[in-house]
N, C-alpha and C. Protein backbone atom coordinates (compact mmCIF):
# COMPACT_ATOMS: atom_id res chain seq x y z
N UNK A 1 19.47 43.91 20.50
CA UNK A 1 19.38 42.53 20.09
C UNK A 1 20.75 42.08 19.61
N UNK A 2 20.98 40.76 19.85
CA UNK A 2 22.79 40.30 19.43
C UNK A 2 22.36 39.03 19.44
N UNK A 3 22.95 38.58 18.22
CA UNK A 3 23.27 36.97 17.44
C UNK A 3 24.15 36.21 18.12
N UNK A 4 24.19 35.37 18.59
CA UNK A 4 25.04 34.65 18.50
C UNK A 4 25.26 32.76 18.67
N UNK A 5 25.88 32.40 18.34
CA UNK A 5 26.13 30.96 17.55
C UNK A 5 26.30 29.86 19.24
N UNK A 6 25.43 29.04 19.21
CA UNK A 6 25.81 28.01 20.34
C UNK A 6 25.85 26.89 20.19
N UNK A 7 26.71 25.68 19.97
CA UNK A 7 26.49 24.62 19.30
C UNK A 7 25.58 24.44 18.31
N UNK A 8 25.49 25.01 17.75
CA UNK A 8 24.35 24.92 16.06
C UNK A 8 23.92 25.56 15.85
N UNK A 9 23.21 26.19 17.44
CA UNK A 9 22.01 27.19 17.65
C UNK A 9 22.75 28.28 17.72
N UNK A 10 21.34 29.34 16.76
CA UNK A 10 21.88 30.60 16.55
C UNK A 10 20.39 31.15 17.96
N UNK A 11 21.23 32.00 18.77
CA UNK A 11 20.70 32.43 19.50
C UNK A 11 20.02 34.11 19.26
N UNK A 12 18.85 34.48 19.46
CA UNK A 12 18.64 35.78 18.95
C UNK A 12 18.83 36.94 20.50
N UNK A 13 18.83 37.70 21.29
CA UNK A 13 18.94 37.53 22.65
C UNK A 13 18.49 39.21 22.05
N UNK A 14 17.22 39.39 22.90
CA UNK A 14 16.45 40.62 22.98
C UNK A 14 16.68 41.43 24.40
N UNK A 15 16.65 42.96 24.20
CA UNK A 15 16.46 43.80 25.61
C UNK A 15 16.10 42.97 26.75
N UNK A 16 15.01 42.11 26.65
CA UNK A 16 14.10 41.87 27.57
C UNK A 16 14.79 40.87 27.97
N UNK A 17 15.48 40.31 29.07
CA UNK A 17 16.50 38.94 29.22
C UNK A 17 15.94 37.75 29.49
N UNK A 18 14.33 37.54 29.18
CA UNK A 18 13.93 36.28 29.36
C UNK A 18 13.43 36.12 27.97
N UNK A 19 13.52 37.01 26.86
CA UNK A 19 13.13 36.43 25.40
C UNK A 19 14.40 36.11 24.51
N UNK A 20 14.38 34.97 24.34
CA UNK A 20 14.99 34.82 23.34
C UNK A 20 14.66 33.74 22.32
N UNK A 21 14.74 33.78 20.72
CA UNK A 21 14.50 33.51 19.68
C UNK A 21 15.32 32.52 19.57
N UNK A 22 14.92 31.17 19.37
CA UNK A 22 15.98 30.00 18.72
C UNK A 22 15.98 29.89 17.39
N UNK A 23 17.02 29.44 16.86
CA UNK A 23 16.51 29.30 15.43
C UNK A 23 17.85 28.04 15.04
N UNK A 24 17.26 26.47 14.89
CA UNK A 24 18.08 25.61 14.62
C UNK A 24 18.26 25.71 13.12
N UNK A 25 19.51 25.18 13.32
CA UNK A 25 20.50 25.10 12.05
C UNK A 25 20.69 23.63 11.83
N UNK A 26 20.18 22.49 11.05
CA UNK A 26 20.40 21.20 10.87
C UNK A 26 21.02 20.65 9.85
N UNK A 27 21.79 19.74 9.72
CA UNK A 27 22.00 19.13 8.23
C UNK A 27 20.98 18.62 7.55
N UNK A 28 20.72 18.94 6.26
CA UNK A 28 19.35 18.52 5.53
C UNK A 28 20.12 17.42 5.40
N UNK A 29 18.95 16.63 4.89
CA UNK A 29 19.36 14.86 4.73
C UNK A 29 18.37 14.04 4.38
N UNK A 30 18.07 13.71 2.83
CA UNK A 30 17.44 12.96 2.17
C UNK A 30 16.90 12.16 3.22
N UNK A 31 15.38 11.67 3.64
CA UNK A 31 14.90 10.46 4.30
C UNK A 31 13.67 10.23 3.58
N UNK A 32 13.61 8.81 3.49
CA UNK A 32 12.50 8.51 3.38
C UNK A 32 11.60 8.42 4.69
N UNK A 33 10.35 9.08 4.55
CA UNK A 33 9.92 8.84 5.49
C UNK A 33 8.26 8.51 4.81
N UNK A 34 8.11 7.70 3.96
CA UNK A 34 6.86 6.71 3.96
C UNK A 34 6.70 5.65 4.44
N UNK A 35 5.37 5.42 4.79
CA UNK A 35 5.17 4.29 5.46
C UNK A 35 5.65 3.04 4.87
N UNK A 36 6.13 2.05 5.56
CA UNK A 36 6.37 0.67 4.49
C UNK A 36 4.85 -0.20 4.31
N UNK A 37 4.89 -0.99 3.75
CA UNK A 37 3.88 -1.54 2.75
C UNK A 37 2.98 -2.39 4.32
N UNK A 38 1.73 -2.30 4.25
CA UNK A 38 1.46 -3.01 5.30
C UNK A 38 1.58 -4.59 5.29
N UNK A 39 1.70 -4.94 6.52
CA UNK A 39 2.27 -6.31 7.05
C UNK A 39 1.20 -7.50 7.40
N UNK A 40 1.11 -8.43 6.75
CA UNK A 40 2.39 -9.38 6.38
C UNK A 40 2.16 -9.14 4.65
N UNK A 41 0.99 -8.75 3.94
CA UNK A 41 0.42 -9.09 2.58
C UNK A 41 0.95 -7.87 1.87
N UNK A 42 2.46 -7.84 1.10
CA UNK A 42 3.16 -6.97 0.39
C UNK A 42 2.77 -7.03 -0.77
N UNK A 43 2.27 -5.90 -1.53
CA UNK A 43 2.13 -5.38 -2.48
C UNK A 43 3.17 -4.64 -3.49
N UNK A 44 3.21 -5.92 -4.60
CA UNK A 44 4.47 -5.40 -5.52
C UNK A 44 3.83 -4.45 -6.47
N UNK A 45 5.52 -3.92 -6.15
CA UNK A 45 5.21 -2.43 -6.79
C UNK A 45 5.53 -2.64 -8.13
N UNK A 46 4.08 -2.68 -9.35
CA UNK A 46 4.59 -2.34 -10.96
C UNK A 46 3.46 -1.36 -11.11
N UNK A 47 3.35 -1.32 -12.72
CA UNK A 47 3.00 -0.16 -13.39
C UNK A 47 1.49 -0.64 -13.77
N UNK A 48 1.17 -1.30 -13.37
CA UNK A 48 -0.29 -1.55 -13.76
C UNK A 48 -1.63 -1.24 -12.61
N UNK A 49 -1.00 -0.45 -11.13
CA UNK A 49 -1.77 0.06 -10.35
C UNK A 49 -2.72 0.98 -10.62
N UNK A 50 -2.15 1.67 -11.85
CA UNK A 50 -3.62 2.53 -12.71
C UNK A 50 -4.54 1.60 -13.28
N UNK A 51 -4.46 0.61 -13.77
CA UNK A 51 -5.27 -0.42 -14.53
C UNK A 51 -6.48 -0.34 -14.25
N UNK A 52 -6.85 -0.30 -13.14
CA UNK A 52 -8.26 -0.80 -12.00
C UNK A 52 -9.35 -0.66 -13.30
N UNK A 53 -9.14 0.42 -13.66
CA UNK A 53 -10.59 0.84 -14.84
C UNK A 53 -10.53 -0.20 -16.23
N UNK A 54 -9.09 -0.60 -16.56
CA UNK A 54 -9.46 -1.62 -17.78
C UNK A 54 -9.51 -2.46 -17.65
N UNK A 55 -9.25 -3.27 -16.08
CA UNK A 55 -9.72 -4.65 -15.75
C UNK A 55 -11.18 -4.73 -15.40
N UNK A 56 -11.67 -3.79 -15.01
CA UNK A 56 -12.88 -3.45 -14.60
C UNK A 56 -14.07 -3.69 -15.92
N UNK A 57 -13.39 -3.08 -17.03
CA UNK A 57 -13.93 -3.05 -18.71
C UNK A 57 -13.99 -4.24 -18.84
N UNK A 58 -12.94 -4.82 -18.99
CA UNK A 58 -12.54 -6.11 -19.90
C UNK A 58 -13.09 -7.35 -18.82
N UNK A 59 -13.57 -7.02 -17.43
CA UNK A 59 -14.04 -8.63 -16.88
C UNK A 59 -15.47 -8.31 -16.82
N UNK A 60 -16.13 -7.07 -17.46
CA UNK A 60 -17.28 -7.22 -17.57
C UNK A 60 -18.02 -7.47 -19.43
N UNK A 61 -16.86 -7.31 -19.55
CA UNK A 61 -16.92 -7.89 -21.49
C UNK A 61 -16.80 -9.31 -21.15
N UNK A 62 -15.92 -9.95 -20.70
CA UNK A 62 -15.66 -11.33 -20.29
C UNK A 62 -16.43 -11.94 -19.83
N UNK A 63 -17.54 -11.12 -19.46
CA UNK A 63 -18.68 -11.71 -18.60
C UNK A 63 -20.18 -11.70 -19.36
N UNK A 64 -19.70 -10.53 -20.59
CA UNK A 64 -21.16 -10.57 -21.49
C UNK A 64 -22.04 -9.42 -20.96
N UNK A 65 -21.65 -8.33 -20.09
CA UNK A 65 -22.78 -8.02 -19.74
C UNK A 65 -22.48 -6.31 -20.33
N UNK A 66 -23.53 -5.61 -20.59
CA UNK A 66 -23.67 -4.31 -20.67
C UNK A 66 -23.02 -3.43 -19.66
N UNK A 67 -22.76 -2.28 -20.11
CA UNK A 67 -22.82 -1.22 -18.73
C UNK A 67 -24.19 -0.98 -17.95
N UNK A 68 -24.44 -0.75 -18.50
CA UNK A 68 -26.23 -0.70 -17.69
C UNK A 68 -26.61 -2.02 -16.87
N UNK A 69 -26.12 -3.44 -17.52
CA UNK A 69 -26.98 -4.27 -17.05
C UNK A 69 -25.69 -4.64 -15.55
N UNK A 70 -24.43 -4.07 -15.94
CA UNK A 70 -23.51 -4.24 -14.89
C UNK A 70 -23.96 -3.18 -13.44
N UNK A 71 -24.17 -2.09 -14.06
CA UNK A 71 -24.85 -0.71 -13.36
C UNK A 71 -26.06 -1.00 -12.29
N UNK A 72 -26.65 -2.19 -13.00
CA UNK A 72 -28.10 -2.52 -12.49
C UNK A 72 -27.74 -3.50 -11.75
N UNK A 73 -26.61 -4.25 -11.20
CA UNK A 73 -26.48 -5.25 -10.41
C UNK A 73 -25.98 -5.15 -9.30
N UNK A 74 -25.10 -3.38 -9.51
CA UNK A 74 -24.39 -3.44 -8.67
C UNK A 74 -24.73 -1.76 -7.99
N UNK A 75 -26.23 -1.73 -8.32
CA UNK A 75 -27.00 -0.53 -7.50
C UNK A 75 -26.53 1.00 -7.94
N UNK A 76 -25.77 1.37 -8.82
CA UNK A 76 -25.10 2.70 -9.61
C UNK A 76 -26.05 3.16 -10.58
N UNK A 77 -25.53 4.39 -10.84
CA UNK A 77 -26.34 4.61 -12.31
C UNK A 77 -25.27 4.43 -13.35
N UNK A 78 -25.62 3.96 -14.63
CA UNK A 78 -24.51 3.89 -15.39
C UNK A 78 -23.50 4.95 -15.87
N UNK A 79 -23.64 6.28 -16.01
CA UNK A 79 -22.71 7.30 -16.27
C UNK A 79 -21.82 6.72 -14.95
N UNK A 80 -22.62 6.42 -13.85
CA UNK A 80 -21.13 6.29 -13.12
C UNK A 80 -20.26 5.29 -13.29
N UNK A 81 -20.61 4.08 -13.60
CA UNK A 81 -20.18 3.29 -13.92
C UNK A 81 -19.07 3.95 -15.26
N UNK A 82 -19.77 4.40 -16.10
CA UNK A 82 -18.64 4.51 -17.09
C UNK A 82 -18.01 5.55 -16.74
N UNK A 83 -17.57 6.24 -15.28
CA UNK A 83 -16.70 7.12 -15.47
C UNK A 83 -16.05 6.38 -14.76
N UNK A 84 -16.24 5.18 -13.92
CA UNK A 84 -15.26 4.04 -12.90
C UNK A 84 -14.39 3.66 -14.14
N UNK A 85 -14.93 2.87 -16.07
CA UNK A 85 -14.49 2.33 -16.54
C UNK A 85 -13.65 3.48 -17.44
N UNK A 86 -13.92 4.57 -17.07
CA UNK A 86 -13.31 5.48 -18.30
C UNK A 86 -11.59 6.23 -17.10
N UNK A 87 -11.53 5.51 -16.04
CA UNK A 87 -10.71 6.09 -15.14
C UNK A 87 -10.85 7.62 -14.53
N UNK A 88 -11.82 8.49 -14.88
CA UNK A 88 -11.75 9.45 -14.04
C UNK A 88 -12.45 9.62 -13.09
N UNK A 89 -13.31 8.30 -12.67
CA UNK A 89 -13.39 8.18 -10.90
C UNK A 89 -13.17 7.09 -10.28
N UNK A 90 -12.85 6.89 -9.19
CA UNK A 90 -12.49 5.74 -8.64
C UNK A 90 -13.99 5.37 -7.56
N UNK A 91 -13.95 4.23 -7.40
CA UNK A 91 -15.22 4.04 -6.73
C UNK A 91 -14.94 3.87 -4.97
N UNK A 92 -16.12 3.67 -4.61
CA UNK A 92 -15.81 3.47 -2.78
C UNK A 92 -15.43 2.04 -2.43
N UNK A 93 -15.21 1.68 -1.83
CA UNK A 93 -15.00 0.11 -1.10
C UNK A 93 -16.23 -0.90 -0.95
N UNK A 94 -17.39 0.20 -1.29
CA UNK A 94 -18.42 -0.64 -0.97
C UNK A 94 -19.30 -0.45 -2.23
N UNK A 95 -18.60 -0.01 -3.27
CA UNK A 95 -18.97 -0.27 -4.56
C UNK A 95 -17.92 -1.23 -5.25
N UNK A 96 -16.50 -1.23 -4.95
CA UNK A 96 -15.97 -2.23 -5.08
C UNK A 96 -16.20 -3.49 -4.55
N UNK A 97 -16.69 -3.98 -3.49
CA UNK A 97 -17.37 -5.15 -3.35
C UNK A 97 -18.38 -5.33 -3.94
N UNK A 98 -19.27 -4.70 -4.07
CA UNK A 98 -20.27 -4.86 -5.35
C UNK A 98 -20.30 -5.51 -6.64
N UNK A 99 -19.02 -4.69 -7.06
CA UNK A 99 -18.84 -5.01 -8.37
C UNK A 99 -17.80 -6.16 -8.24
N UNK A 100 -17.13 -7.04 -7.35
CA UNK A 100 -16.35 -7.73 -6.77
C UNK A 100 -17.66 -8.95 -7.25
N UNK A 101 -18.44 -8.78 -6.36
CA UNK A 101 -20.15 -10.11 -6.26
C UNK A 101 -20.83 -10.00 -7.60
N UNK A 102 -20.75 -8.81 -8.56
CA UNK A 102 -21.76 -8.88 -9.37
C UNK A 102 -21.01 -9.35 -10.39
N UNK A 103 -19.76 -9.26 -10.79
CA UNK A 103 -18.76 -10.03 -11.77
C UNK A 103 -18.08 -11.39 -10.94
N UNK A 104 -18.53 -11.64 -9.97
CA UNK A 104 -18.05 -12.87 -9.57
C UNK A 104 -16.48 -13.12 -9.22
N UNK A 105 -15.89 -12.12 -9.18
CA UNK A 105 -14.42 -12.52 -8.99
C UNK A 105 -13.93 -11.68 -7.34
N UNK A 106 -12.62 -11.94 -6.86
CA UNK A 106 -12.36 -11.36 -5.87
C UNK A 106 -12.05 -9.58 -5.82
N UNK A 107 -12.37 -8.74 -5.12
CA UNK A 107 -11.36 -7.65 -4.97
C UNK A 107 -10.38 -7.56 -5.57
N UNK A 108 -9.28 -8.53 -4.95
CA UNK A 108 -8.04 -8.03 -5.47
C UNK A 108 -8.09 -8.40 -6.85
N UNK A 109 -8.79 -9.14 -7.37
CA UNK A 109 -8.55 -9.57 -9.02
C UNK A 109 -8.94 -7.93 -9.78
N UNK A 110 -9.90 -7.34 -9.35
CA UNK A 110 -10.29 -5.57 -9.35
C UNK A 110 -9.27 -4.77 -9.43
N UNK A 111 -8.96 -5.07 -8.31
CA UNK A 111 -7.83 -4.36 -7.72
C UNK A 111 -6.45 -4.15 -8.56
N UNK A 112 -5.80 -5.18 -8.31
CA UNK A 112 -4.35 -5.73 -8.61
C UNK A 112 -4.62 -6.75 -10.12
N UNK A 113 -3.43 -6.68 -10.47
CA UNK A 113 -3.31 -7.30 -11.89
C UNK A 113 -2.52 -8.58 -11.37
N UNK A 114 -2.95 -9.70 -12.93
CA UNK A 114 -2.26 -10.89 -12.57
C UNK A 114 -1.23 -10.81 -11.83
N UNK A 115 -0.74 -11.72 -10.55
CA UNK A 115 0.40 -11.87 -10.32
C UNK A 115 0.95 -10.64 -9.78
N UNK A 116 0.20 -9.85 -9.21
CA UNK A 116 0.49 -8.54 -8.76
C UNK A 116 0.89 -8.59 -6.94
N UNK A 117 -0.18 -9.46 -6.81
CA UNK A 117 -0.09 -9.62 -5.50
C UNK A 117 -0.15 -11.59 -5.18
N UNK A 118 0.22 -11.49 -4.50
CA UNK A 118 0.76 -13.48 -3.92
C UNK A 118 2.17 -13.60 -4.18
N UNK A 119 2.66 -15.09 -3.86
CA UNK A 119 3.62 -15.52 -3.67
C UNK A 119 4.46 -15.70 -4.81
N UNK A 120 5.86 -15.06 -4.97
CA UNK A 120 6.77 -15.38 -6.63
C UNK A 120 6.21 -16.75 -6.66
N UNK A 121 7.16 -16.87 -7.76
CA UNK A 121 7.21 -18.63 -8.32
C UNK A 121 7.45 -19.60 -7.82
N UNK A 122 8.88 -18.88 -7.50
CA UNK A 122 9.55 -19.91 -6.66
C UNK A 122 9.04 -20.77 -5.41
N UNK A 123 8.57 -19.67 -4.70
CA UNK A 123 7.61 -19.67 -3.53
C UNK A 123 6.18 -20.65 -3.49
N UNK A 124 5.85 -20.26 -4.76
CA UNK A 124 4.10 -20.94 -5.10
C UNK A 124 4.22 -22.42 -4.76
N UNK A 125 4.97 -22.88 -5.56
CA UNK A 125 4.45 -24.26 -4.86
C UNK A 125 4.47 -25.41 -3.14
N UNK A 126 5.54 -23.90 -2.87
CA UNK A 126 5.76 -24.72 -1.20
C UNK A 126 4.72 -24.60 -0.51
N UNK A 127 3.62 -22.69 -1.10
CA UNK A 127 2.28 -22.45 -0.29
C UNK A 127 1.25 -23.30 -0.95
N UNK A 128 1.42 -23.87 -2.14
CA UNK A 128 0.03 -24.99 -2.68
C UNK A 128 0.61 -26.15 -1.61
N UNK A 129 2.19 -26.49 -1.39
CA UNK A 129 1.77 -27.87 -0.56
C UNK A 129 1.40 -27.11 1.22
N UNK A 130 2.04 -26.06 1.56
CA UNK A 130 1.34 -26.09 3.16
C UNK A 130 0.05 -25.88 3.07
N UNK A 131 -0.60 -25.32 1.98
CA UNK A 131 -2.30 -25.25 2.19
C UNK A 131 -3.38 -26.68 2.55
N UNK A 132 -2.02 -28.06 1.95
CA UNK A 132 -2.87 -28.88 2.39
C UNK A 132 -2.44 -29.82 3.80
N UNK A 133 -1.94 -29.01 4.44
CA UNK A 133 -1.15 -29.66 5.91
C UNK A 133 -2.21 -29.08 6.59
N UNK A 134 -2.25 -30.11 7.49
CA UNK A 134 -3.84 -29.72 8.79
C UNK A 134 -3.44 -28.56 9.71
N UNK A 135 -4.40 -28.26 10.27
CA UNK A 135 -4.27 -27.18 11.29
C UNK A 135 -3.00 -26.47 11.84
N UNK A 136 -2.86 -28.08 12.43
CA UNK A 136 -1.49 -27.77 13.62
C UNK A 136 -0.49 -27.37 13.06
N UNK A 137 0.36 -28.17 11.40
CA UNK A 137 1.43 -27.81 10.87
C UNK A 137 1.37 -26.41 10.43
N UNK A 138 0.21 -25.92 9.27
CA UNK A 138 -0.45 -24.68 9.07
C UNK A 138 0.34 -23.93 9.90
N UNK A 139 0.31 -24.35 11.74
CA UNK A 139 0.61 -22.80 12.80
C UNK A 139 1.35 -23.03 12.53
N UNK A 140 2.43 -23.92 12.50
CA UNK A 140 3.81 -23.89 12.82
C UNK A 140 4.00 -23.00 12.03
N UNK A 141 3.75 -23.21 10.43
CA UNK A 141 4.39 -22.28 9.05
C UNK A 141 4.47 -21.16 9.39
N UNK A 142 2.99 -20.46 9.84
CA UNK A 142 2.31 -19.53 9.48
C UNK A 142 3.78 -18.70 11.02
N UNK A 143 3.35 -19.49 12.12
CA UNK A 143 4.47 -18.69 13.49
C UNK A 143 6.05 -18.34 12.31
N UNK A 144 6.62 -19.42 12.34
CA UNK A 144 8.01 -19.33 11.43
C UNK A 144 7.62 -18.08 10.38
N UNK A 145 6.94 -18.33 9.69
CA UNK A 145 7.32 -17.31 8.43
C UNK A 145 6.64 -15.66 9.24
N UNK A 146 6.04 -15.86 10.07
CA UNK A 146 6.03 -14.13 10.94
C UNK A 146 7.07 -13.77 11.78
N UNK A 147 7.70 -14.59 12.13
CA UNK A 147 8.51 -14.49 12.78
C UNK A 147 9.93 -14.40 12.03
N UNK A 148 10.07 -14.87 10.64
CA UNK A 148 11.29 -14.27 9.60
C UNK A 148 10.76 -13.17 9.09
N UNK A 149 9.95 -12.78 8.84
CA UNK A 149 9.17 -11.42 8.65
C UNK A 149 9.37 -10.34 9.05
N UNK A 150 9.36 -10.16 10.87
CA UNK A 150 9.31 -9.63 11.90
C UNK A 150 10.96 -9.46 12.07
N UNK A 151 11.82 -10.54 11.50
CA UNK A 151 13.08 -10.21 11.65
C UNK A 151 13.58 -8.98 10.60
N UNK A 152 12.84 -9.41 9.51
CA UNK A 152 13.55 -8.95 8.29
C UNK A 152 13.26 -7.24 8.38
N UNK A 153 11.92 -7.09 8.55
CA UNK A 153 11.51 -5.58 8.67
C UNK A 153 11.95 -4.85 9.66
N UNK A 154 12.85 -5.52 11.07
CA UNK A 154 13.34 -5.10 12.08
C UNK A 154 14.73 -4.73 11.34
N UNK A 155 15.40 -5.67 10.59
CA UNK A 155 16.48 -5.04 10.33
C UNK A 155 16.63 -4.30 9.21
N UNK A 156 15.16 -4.03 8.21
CA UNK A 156 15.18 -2.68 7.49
C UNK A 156 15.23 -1.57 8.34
N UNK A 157 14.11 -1.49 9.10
CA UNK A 157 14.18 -0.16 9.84
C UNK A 157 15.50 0.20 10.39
N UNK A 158 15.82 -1.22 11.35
CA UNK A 158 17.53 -0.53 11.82
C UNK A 158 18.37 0.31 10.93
N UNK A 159 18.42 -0.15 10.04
CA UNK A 159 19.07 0.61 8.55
C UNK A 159 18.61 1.65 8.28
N UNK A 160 17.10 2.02 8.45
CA UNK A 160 17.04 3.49 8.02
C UNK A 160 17.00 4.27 9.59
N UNK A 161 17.29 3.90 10.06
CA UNK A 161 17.56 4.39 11.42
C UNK A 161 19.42 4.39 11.79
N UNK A 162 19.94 4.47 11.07
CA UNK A 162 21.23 4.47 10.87
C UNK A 162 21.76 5.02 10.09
N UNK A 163 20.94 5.98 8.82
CA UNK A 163 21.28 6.28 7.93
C UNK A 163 20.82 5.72 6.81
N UNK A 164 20.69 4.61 6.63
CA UNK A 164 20.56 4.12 5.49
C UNK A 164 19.40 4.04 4.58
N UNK A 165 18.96 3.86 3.63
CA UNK A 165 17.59 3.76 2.91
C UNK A 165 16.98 2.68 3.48
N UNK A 166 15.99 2.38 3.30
CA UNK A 166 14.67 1.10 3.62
C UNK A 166 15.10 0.28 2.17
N UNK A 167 14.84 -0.86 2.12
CA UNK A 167 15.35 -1.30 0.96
C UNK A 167 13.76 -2.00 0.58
């Protein structure tokens, strides 16, 4: 058996002259390689993504109702319920809609904390005035802003496809 070095590759080369052992040699190199946030509805990243269980508490205090009588609306038994509100279980998607209809508010209000998810500030009031433009203008917005979208995430990736981080 004999080693030897071939452009990177270290070659292993056995008796037998059709076996041989590759073994690449690469530069390690920090990448991110997580998925980016799905598209178009970005989810800002803060510290209140653990929350789920004390918004969960506090909009059913807000609402007046028991654990049990929350438990009983939304088809659970209550220990489970209080281990949803005590954070050491998370519930299914179809107990989160549940409890979405039986406290009256949306998912993401469950979900995400004030202002966690939608448009900055700045932003808010240009989407309160296109919400009331009819149909047709609506597409126009809606084409334009996928289409600066579609630019912008094209030229993140280029960047981490070049070396660079995803920003």
């Amino acid at each position: 058996m004999k080693n030897r070095l071939r452009n990177g590759i270290f070659l292993k080369t056995y008796k037998d002259p059709h076996m041989i052992l590759f073994k690449y040699h690469m530069q390690s190199r920090r990448v991110n390689t997580s998925l980016p946030p799905p598209f178009p509805a970005f989810v800002a990243h803060t510290d209140s993504r653990g929350d789920f269980h004390k918004r969960l508490a506090a909009l059913r205090k807000e609402r007046g109702l028991t654990q049990q009588a929350l438990a009983d609306r939304v088809e659970c038994h209550v220990q489970q319920l209080k281990r949803y509100e005590a954070g050491s279980s998370q519930p299914t998607l179809d107990v989160i809609r549940n409890l979405a209809t039986a406290l009256s508010v949306t998912s993401d209000r469950l979900l995400f904390g004030k202002d966690e998810r939608g448009p900055d500030d700045d932003l808010r009031l240009q989407f309160e005035a296109v919400s009331r433009f009819d149909p047709e203008e609506k597409q126009v917005v809606r084409s334009v802003l996928e289409g600066m979208i579609l630019k912008h995430e094209a030229r993140r990736w280029q960047n981490v496809s070049n070396g660079g981080e995803r920003k």
